[in-house]
C-alpha atoms as a PDB file:
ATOM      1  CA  UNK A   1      -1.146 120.299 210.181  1.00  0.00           C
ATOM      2  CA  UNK A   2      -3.942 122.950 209.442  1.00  0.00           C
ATOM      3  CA  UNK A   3      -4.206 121.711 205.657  1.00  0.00           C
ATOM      4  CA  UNK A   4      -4.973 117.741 206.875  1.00  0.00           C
ATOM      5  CA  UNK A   5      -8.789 117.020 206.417  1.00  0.00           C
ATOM      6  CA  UNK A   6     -10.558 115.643 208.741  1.00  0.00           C
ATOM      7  CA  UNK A   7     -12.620 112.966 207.447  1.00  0.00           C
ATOM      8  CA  UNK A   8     -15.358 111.052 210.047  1.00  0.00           C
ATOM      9  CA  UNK A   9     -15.895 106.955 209.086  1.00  0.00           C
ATOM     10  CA  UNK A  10     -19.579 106.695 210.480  1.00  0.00           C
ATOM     11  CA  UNK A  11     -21.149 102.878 211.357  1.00  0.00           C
ATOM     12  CA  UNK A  12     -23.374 101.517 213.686  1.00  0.00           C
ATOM     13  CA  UNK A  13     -21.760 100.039 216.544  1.00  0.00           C
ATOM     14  CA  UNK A  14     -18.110 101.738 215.587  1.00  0.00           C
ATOM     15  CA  UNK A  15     -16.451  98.633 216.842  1.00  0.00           C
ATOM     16  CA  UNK A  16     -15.232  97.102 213.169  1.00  0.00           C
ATOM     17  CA  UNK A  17     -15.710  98.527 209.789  1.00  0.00           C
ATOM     18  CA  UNK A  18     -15.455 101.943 211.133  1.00  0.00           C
ATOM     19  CA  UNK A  19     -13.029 101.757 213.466  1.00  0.00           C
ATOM     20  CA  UNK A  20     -10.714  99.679 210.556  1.00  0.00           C
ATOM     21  CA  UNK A  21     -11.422 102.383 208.451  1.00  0.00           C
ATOM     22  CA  UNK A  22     -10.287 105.459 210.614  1.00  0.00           C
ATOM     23  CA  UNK A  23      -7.037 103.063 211.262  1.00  0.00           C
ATOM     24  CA  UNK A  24      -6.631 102.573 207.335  1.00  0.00           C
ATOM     25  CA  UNK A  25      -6.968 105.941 206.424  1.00  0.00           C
ATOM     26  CA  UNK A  26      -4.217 107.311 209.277  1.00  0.00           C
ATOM     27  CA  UNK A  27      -1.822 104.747 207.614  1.00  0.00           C
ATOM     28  CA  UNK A  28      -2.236 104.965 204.143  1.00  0.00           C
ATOM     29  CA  UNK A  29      -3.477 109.086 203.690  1.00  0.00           C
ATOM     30  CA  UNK A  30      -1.158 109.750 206.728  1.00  0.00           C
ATOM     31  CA  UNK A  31      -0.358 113.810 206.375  1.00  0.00           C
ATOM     32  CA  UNK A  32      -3.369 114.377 203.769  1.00  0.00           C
ATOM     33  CA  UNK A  33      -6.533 113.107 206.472  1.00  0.00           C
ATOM     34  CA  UNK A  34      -6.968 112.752 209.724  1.00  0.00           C
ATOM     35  CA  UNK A  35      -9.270 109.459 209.991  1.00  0.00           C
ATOM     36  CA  UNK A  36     -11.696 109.384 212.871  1.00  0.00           C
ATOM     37  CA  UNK A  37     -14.688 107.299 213.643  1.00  0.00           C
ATOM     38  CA  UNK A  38     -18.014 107.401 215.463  1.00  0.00           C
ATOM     39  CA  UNK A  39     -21.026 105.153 215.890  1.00  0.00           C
ATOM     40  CA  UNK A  40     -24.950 105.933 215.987  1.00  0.00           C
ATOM     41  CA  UNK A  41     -25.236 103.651 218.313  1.00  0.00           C
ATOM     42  CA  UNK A  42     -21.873 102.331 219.729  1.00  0.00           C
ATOM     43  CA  UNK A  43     -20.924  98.885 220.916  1.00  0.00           C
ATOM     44  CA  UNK A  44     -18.718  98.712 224.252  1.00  0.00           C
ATOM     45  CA  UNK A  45     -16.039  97.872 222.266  1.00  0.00           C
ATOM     46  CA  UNK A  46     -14.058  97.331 219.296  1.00  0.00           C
ATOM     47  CA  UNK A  47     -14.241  93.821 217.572  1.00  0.00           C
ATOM     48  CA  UNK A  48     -11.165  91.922 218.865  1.00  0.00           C
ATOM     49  CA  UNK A  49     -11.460  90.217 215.161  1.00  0.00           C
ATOM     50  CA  UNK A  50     -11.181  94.114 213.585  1.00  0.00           C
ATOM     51  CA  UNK A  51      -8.154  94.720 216.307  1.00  0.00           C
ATOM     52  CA  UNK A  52      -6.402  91.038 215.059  1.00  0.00           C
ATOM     53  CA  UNK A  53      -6.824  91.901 211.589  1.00  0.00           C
ATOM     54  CA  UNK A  54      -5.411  95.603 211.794  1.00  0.00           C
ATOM     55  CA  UNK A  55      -2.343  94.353 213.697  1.00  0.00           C
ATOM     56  CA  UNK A  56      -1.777  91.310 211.286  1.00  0.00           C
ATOM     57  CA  UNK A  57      -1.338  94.242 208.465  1.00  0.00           C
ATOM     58  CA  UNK A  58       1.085  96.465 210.746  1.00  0.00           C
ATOM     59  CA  UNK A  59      -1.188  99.010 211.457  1.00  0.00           C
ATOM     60  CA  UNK A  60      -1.490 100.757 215.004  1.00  0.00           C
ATOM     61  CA  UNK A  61      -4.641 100.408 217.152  1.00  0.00           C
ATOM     62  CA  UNK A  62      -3.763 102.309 219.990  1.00  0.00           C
ATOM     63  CA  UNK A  63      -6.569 104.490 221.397  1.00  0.00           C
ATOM     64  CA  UNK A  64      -8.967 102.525 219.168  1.00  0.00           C
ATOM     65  CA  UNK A  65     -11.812 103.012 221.109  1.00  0.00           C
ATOM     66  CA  UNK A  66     -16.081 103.079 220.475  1.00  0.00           C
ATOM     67  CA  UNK A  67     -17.708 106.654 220.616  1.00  0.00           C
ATOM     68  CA  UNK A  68     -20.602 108.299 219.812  1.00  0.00           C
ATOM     69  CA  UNK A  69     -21.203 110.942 217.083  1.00  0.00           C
ATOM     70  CA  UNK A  70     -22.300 113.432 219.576  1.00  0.00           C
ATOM     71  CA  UNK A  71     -18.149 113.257 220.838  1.00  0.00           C
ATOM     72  CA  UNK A  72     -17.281 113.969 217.453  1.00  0.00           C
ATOM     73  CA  UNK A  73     -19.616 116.949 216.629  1.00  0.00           C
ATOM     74  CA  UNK A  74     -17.127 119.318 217.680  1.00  0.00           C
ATOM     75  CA  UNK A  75     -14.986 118.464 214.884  1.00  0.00           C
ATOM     76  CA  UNK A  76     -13.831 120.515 212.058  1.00  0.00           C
ATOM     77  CA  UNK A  77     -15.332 117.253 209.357  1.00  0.00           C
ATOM     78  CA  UNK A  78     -14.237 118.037 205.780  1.00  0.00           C
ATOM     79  CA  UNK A  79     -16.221 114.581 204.997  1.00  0.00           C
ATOM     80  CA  UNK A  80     -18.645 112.023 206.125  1.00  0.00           C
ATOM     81  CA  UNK A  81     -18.217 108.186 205.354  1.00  0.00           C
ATOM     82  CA  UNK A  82     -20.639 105.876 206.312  1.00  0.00           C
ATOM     83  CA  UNK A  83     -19.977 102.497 205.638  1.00  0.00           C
ATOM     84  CA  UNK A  84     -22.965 100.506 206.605  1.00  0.00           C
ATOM     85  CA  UNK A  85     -27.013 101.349 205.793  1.00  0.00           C
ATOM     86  CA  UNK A  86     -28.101 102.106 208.893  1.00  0.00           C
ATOM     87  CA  UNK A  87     -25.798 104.879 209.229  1.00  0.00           C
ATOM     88  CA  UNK A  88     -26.367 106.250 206.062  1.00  0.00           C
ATOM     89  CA  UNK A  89     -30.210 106.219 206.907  1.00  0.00           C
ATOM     90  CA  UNK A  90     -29.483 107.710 210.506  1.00  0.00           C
ATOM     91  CA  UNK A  91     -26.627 109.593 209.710  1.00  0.00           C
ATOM     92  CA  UNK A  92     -26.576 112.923 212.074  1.00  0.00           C
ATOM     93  CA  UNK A  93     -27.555 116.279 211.044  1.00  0.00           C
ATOM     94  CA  UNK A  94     -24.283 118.179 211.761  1.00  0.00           C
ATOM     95  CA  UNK A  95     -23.692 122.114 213.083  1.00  0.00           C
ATOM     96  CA  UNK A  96     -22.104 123.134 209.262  1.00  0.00           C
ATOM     97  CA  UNK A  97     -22.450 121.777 205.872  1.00  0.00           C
ATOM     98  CA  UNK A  98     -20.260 118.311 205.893  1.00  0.00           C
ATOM     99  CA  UNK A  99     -19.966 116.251 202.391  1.00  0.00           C
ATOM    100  CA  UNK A 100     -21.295 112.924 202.721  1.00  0.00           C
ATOM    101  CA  UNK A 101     -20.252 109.906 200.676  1.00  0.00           C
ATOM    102  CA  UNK A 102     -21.675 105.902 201.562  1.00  0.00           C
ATOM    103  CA  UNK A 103     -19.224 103.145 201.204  1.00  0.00           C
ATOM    104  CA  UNK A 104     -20.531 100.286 202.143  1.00  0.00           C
ATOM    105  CA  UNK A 105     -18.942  96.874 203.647  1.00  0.00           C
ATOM    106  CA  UNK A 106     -19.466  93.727 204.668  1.00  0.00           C
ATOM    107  CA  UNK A 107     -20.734  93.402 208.387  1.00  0.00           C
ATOM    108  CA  UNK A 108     -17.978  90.245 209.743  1.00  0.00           C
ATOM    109  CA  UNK A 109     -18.915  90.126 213.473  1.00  0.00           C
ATOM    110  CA  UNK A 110     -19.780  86.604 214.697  1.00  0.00           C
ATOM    111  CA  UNK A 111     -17.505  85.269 211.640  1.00  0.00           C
ATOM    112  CA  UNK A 112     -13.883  84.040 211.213  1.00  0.00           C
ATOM    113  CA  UNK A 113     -10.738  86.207 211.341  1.00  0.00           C
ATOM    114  CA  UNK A 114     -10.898  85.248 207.679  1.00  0.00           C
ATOM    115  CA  UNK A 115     -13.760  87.672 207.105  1.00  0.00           C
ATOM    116  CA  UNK A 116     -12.482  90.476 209.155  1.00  0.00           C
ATOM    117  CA  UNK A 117      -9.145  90.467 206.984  1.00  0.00           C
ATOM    118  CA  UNK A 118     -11.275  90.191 204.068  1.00  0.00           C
ATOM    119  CA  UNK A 119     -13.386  93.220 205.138  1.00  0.00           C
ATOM    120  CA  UNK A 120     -10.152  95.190 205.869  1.00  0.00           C
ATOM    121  CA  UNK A 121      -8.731  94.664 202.316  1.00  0.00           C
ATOM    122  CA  UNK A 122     -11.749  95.758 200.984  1.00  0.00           C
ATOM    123  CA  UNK A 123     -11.947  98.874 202.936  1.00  0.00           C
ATOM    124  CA  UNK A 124      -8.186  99.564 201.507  1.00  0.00           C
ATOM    125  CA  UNK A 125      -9.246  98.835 198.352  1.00  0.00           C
ATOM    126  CA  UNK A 126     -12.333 101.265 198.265  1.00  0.00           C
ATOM    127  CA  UNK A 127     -12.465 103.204 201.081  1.00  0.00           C
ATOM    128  CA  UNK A 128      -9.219 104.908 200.170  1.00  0.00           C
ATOM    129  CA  UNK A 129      -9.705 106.236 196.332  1.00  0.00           C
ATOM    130  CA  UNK A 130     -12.870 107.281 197.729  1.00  0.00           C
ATOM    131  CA  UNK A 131     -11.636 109.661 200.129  1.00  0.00           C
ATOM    132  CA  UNK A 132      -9.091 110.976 197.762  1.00  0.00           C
ATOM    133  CA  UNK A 133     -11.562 111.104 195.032  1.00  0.00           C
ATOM    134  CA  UNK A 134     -14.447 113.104 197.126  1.00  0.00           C
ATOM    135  CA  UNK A 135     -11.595 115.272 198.493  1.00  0.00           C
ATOM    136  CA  UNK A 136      -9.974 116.248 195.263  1.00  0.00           C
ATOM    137  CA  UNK A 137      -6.216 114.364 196.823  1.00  0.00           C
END
């Protein structure tokens, strides 16, 4: 378990695109990364249209939940996604050197389930070889 890396998916409001993306990344890097996500500025909770869309592709929400960066300082982070501009402009100054990489996505709240699904696809389709590729996996 010591060799996973621990890789932080930073938005906003971590209550869709960053909260997808720490879901995606337990599923599909599951025993390479541990995905978890934080929010500069976090919504009360997690889009029910990001929930709906992770459980229409069989992947787990449980303990999905909005946090803070501050609750995820403590972490040993081998790397730093943010995937929306704010973030990446605001992104924390952390205790240790951290890699950062941006990955931006679409921002779906207020819009169908159609553009949530389409926002998770795309964060399998990039957010994944970017991990792996900024990790070396």
């Amino acid at each position: 378990m010591s060799n996973l890396k621990t890789v932080l998916v930073l938005c906003t409001g971590n209550s869709c695109r960053s909260q997808m993306g720490e879901a995606i990344l337990n599923h599909d890097l599951a025993g390479l990364v541990r995905g978890i996500s934080a929010g500069t500025s976090p919504q009360p909770k997690v889009a029910d249209g990001a929930i709906e869309a992770l459980k229409l592709a069989g992947l787990p929400t449980d303990g999905l939940t909005p946090k803070t960066f501050e609750a995820v300082m403590h972490e040993d982070i081998d790397l730093v996604v943010s995937v929306c501009d704010n973030a990446r402009e605001t992104c924390p100054v952390f205790p240790r050197p951290v890699k950062r990489i941006h990955v931006g996505f679409h921002d779906p709240h207020g819009e169908p389930l159609d553009s949530f699904i389409a926002v998770r696809d795309d964060i399998r389709t990039r957010l994944v070889p970017a991990v792996r590729d900024a990790l070396g996996l």
